[in-house]
Every structure is written in C-alpha cells, then in structure tokens.
PDB file of N, CA and C in Angstrom:
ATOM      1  N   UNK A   1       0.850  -1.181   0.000  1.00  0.00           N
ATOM      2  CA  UNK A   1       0.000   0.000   0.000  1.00  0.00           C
ATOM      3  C   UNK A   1       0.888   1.235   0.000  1.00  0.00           C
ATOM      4  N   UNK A   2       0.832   2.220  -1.128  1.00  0.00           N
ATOM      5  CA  UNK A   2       1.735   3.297  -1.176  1.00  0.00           C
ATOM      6  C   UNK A   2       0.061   4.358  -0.977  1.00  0.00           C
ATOM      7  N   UNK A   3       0.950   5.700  -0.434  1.00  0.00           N
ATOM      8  CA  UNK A   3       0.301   7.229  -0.010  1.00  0.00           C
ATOM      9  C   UNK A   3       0.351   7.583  -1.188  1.00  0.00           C
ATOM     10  N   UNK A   4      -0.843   8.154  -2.066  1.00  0.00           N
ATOM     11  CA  UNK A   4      -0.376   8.903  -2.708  1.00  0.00           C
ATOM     12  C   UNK A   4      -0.643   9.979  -2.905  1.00  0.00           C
ATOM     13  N   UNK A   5      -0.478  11.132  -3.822  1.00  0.00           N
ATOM     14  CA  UNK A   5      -0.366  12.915  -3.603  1.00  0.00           C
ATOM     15  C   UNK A   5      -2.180  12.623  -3.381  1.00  0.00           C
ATOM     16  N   UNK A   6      -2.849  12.193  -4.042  1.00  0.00           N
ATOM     17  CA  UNK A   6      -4.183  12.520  -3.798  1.00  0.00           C
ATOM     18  C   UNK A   6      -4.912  12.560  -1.983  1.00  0.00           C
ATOM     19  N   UNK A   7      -3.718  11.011  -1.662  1.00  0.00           N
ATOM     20  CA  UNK A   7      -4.347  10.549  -0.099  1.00  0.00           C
ATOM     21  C   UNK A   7      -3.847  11.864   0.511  1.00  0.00           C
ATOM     22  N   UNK A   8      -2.565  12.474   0.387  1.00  0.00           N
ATOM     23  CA  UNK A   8      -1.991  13.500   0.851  1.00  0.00           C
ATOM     24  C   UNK A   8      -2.820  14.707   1.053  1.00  0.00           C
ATOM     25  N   UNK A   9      -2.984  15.420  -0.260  1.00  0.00           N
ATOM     26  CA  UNK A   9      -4.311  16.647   0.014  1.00  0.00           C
ATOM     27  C   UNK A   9      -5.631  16.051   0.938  1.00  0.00           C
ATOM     28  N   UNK A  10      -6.330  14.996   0.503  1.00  0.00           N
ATOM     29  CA  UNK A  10      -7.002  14.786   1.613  1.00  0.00           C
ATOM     30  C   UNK A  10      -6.801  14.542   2.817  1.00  0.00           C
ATOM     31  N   UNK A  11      -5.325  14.082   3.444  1.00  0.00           N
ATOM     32  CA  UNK A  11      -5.430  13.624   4.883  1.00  0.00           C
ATOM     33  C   UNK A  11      -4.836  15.456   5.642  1.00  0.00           C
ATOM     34  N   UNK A  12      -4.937  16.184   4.256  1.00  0.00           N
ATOM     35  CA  UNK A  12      -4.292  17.672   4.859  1.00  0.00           C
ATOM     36  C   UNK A  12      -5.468  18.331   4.846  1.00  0.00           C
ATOM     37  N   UNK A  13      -6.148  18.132   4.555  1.00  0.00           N
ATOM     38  CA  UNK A  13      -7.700  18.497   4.022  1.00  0.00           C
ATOM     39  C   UNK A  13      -8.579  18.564   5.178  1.00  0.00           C
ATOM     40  N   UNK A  14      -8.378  16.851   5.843  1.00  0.00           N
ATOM     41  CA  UNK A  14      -9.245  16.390   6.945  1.00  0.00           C
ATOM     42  C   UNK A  14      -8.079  17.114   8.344  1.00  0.00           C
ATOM     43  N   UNK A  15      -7.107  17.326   8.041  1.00  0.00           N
ATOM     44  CA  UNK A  15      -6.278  18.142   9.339  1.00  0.00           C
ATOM     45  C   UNK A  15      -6.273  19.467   9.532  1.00  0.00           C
ATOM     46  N   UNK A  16      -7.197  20.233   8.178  1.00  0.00           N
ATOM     47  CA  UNK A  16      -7.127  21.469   8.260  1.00  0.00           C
ATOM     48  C   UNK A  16      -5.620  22.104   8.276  1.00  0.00           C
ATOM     49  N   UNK A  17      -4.825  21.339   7.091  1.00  0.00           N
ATOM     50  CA  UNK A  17      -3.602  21.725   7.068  1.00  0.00           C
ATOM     51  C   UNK A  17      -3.483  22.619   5.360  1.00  0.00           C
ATOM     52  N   UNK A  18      -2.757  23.440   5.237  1.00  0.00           N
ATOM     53  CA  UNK A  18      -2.177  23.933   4.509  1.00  0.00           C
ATOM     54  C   UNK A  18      -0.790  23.611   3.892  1.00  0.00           C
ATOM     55  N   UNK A  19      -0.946  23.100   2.754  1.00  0.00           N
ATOM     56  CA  UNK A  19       0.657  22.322   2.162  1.00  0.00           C
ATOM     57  C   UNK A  19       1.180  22.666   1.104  1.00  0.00           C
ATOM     58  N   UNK A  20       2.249  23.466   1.363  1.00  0.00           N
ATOM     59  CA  UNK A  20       3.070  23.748   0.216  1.00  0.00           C
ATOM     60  C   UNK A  20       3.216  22.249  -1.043  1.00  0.00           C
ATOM     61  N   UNK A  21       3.404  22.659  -2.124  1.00  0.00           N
ATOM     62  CA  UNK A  21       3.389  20.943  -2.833  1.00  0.00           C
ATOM     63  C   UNK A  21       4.794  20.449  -2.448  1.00  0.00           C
ATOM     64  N   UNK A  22       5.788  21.039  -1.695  1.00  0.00           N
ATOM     65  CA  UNK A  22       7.243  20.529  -1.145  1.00  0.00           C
ATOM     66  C   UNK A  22       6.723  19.340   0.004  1.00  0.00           C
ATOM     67  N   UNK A  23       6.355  19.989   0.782  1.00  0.00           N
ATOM     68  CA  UNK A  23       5.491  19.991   1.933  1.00  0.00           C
ATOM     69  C   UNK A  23       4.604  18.417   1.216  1.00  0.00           C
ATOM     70  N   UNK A  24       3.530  18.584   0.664  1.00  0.00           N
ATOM     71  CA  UNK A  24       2.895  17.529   0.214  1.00  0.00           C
ATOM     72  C   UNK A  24       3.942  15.999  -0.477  1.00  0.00           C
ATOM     73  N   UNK A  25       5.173  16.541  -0.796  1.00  0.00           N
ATOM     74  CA  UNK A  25       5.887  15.581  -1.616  1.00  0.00           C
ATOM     75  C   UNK A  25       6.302  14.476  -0.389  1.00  0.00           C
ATOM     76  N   UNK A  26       7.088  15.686   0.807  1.00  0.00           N
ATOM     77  CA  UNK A  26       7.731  15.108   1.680  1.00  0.00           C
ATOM     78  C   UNK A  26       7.096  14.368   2.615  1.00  0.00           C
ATOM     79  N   UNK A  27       5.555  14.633   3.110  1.00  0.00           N
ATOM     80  CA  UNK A  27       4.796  13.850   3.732  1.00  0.00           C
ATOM     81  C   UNK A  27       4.514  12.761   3.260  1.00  0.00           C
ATOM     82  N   UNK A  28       3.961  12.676   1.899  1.00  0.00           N
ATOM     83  CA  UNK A  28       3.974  11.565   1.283  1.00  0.00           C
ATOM     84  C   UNK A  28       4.683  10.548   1.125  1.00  0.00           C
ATOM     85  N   UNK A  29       6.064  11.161   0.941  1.00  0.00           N
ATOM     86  CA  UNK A  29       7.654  10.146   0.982  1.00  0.00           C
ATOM     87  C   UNK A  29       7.636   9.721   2.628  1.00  0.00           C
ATOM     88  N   UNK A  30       6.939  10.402   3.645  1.00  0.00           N
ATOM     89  CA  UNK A  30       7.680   9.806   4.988  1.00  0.00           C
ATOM     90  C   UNK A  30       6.366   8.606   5.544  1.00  0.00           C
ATOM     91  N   UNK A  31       5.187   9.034   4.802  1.00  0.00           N
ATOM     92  CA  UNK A  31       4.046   8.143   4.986  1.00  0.00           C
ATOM     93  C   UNK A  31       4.181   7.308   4.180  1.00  0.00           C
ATOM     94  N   UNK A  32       4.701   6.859   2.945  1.00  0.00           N
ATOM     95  CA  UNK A  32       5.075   5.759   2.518  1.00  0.00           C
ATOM     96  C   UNK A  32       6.289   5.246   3.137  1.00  0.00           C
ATOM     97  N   UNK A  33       7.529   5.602   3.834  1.00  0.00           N
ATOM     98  CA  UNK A  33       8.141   4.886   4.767  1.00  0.00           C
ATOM     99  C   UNK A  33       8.130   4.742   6.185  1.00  0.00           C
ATOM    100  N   UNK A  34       6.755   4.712   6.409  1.00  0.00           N
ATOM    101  CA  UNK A  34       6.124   4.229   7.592  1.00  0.00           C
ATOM    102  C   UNK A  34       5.511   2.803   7.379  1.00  0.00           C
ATOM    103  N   UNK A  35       4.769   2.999   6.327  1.00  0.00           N
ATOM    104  CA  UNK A  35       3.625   2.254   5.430  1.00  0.00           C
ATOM    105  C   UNK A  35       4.848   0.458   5.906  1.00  0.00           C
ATOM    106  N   UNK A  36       5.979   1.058   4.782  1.00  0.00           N
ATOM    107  CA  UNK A  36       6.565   0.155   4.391  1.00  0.00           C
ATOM    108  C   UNK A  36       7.190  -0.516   5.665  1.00  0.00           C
ATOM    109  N   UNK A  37       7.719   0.022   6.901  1.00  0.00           N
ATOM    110  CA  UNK A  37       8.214  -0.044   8.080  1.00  0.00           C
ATOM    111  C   UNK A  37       7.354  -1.157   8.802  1.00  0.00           C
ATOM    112  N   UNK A  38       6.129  -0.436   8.658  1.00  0.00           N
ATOM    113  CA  UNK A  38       5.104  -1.671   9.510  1.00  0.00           C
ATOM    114  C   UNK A  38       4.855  -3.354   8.651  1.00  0.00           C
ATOM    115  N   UNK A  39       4.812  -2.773   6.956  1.00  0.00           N
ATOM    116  CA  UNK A  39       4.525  -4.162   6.290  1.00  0.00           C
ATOM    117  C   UNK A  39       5.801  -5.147   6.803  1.00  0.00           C
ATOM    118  N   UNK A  40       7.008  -4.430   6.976  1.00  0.00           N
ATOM    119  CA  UNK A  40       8.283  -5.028   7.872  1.00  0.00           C
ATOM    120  C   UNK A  40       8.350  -5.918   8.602  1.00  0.00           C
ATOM    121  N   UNK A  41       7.813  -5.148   9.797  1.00  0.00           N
ATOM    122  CA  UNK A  41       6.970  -5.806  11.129  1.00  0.00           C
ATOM    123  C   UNK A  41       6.150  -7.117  11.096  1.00  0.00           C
ATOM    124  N   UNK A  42       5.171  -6.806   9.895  1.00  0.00           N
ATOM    125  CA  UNK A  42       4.305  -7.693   9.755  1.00  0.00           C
ATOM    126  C   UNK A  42       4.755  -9.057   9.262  1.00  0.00           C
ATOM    127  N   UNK A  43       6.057  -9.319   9.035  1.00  0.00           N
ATOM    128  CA  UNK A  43       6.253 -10.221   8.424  1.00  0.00           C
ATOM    129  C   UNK A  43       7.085 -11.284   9.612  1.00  0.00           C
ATOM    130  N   UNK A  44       7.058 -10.581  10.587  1.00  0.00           N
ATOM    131  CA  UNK A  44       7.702 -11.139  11.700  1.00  0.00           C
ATOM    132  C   UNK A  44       6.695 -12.082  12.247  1.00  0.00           C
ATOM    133  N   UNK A  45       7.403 -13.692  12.705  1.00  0.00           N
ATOM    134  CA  UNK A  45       6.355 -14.640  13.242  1.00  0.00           C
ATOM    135  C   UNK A  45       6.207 -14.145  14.997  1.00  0.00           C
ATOM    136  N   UNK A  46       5.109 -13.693  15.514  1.00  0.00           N
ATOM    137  CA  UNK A  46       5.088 -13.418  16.606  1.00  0.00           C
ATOM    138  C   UNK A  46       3.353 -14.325  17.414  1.00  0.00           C
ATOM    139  N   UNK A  47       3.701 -15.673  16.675  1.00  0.00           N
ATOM    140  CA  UNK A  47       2.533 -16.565  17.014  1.00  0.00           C
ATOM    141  C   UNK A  47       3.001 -16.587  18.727  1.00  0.00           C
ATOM    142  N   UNK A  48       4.013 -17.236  19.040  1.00  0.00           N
ATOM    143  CA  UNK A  48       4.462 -17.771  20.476  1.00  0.00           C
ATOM    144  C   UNK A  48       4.514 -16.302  21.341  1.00  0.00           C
ATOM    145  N   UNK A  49       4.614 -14.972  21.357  1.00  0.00           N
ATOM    146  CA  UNK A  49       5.108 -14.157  21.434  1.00  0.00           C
ATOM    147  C   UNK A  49       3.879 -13.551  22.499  1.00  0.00           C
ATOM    148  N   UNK A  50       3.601 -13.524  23.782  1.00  0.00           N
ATOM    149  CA  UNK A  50       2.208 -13.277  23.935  1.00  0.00           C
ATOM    150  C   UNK A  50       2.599 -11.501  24.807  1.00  0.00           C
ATOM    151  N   UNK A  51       1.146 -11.342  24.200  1.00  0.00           N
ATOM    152  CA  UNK A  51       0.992  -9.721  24.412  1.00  0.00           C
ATOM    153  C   UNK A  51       1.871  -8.935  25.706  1.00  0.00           C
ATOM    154  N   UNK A  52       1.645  -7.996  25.957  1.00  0.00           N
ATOM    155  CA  UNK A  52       2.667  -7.073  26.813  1.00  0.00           C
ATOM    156  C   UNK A  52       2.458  -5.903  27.093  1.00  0.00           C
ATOM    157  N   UNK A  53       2.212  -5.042  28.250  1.00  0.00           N
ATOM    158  CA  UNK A  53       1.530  -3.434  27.768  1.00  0.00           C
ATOM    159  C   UNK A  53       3.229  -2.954  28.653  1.00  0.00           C
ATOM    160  N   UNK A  54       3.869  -3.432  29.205  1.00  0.00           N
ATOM    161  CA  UNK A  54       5.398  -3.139  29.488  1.00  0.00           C
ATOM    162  C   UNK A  54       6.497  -4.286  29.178  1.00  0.00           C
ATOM    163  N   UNK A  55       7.106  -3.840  29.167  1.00  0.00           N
ATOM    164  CA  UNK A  55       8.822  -4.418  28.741  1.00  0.00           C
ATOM    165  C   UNK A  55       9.066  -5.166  29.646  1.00  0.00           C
ATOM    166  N   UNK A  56       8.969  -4.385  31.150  1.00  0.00           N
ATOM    167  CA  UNK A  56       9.330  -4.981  32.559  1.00  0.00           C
ATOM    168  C   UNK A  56       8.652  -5.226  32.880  1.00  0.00           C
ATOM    169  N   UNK A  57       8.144  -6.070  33.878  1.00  0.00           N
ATOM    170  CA  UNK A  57       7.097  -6.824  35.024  1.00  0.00           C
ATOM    171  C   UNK A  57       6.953  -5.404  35.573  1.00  0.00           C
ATOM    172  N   UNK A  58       5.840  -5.090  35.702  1.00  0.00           N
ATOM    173  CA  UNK A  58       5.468  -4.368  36.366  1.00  0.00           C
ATOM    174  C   UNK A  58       4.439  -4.343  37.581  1.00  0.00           C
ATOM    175  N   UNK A  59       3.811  -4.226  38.992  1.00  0.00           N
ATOM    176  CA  UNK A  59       3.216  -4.098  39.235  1.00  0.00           C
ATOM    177  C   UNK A  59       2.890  -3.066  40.300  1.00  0.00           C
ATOM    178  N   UNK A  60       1.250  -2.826  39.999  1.00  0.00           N
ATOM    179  CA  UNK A  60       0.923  -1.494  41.451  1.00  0.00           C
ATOM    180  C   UNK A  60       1.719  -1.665  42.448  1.00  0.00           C
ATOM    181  N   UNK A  61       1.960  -0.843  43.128  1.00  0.00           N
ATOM    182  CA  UNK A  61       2.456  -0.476  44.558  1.00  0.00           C
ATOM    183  C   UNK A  61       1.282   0.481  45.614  1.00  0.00           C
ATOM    184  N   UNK A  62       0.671  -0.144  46.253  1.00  0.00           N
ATOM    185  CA  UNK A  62      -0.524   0.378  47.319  1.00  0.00           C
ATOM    186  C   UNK A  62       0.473   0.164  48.540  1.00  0.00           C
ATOM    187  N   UNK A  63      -0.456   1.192  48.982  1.00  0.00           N
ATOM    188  CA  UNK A  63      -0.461   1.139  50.528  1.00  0.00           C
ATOM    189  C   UNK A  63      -1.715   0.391  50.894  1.00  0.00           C
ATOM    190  N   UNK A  64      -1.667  -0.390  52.432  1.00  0.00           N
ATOM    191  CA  UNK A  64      -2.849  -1.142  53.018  1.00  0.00           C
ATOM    192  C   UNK A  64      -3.437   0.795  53.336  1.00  0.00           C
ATOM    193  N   UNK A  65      -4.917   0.944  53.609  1.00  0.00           N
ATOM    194  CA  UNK A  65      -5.430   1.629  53.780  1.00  0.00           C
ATOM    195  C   UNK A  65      -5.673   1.726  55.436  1.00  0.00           C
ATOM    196  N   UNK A  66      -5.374   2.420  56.391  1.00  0.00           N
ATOM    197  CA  UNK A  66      -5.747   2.213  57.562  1.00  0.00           C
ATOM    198  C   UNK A  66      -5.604   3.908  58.617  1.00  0.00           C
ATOM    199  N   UNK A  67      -6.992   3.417  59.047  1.00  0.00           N
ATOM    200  CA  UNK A  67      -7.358   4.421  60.095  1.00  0.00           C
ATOM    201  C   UNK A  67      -6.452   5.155  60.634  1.00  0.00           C
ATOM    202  N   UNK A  68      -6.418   6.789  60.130  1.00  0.00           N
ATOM    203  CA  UNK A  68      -5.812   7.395  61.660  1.00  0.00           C
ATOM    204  C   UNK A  68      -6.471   8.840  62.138  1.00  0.00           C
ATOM    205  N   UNK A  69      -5.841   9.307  62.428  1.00  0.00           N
ATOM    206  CA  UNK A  69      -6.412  10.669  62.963  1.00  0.00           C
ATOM    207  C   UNK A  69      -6.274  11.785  62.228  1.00  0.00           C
ATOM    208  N   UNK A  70      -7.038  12.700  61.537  1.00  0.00           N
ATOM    209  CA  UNK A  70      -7.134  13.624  60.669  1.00  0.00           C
ATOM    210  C   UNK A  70      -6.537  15.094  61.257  1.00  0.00           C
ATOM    211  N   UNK A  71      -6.007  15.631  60.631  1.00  0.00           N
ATOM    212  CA  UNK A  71      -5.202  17.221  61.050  1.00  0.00           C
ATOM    213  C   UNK A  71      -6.363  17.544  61.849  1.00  0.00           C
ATOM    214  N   UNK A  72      -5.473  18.128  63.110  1.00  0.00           N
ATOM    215  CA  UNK A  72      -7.034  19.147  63.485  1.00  0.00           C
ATOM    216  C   UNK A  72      -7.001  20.184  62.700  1.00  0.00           C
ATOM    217  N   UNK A  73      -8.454  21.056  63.464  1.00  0.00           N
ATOM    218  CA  UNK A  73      -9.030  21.709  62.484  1.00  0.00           C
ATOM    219  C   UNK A  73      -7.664  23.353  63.095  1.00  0.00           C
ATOM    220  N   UNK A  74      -7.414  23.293  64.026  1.00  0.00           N
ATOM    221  CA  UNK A  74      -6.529  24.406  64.019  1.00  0.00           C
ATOM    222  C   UNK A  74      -4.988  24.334  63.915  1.00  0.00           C
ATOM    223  N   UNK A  75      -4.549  23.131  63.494  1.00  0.00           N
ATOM    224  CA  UNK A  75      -3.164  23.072  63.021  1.00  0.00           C
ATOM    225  C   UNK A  75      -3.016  23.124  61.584  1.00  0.00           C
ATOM    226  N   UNK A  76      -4.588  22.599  61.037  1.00  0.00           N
ATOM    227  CA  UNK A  76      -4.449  22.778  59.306  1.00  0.00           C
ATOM    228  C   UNK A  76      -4.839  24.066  59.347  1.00  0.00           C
ATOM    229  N   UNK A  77      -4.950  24.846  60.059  1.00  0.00           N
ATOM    230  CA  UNK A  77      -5.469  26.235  59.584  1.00  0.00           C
ATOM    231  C   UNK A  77      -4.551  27.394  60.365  1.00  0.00           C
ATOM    232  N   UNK A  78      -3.422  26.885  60.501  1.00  0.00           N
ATOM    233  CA  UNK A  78      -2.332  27.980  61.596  1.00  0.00           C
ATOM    234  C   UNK A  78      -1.683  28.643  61.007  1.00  0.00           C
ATOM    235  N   UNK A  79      -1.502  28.303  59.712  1.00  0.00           N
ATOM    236  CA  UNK A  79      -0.557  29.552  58.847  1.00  0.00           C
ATOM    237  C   UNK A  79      -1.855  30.052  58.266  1.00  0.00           C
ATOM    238  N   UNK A  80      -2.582  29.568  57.660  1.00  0.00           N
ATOM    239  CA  UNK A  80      -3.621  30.652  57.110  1.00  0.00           C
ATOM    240  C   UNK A  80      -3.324  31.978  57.103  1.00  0.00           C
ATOM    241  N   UNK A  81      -3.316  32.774  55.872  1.00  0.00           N
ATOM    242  CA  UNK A  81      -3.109  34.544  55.884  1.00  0.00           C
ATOM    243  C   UNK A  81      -4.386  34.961  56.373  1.00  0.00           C
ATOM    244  N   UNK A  82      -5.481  34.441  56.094  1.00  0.00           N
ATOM    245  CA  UNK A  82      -6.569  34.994  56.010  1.00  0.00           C
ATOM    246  C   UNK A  82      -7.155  34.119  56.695  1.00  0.00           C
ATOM    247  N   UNK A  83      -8.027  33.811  57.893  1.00  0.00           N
ATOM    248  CA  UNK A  83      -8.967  32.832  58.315  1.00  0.00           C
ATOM    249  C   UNK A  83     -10.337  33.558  58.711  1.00  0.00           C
ATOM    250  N   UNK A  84     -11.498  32.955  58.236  1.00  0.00           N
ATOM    251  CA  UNK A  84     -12.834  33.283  58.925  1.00  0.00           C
ATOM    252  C   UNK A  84     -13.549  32.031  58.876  1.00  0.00           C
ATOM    253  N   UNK A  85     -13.085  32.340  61.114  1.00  0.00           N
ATOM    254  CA  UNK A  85     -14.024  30.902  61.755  1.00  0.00           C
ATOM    255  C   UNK A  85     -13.241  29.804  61.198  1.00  0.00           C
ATOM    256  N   UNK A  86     -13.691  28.705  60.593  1.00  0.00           N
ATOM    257  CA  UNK A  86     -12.866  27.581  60.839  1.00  0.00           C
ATOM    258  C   UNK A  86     -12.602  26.991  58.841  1.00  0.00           C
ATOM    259  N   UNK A  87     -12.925  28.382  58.087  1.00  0.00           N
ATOM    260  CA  UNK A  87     -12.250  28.734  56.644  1.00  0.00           C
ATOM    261  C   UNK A  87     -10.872  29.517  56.102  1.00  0.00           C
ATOM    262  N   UNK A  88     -10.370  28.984  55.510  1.00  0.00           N
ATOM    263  CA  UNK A  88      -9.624  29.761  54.544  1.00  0.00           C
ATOM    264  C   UNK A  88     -10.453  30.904  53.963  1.00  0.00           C
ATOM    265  N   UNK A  89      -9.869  32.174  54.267  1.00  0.00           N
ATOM    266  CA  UNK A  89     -10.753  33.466  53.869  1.00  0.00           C
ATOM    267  C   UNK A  89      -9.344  33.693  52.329  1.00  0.00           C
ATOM    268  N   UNK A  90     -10.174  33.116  51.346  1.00  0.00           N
ATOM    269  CA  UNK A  90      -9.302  33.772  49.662  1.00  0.00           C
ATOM    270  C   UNK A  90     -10.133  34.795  49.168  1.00  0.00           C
ATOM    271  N   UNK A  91      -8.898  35.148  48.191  1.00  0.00           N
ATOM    272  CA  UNK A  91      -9.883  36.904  47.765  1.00  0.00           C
ATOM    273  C   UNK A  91     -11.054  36.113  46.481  1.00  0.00           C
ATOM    274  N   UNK A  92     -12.152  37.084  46.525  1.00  0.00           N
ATOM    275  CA  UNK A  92     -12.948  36.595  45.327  1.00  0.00           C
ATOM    276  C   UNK A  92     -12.510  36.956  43.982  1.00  0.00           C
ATOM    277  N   UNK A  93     -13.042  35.881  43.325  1.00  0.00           N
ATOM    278  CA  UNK A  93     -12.313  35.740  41.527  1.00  0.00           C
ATOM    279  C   UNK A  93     -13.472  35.596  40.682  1.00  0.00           C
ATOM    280  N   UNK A  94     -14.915  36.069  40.944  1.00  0.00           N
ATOM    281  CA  UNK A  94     -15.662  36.290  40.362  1.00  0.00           C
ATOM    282  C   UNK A  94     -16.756  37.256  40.617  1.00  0.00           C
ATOM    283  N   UNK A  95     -17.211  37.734  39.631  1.00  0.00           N
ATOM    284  CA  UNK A  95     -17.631  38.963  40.048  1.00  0.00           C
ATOM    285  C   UNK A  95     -19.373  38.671  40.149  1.00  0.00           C
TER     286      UNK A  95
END
C-alpha cells in the first residue's frame, strides 16, 4: 500500500492543514516509509510471542489503607493569611 499525492491533500484536508506541494511531496515520501516499516513488522512470526503493555514486570504499589487521625481543624489552619471561623478566607475571583 503506497500514499499517494491525492491521499496526501485529503489527509491535509481532513487536518485542516495547509501544504506547500514541497510539503505535500515530503509527507507523502515519509508516509510511505512508515507504510513500508510496519509491512516489515508484519512479516515477523510473533505466534508464540504473547501480548505485553510493558517491557518490565510491572506491578501497582498500594499502601494497606488504615485508620488514623485527621489534622485538626486548628493546626491545618495555623498559617492561614486569612482565616474566617474555621475557613480559609481567599480573595474573590468572580464577580
């Protein structure tokens, strides 16, 4: 399967791109050696070969989840610039 100038204006067409015909030549030349790159690939036997979404073993790292005691309400609020009552007083950003 080769790109050709026609697939080109249209896939610039559908991108809302603007292409010099330099521009159109060279996309074309790098989308046909993509094209050809993957038919490459494809020729590789990868029957035994089973799927993979990493290279390395990977797995989550959790913490166990467990109970403790939450900031009080006046040590999370001791630097506060601004406090009213038991809020953060920020300036308003809408009018």
């Amino acid at each position: 399967m080769t790109i050709s100038h026609k697939d080109v204006q249209h896939i610039a067409a559908l991108s809302r791109l603007s292409l010099t015909e330099e521009e159109k030549e060279l996309f074309g030349n790098q989308l046909n050696d993509i094209l050809l790159y993957v038919n490459k690939l494809n020729e590789l036997d990868t029957a035994d070969v089973t799927p993979t979404s990493h290279v390395v073993p990977m797995q989550n790292i959790f913490r166990n989840d467990t109970l403790q005691q939450s900031v009080a309400l006046d040590d999370a609020l001791a630097n506060a610039p601004d406090r009213a009552g038991d809020f953060y007083r920020v300036p308003k950003i809408i009018e």
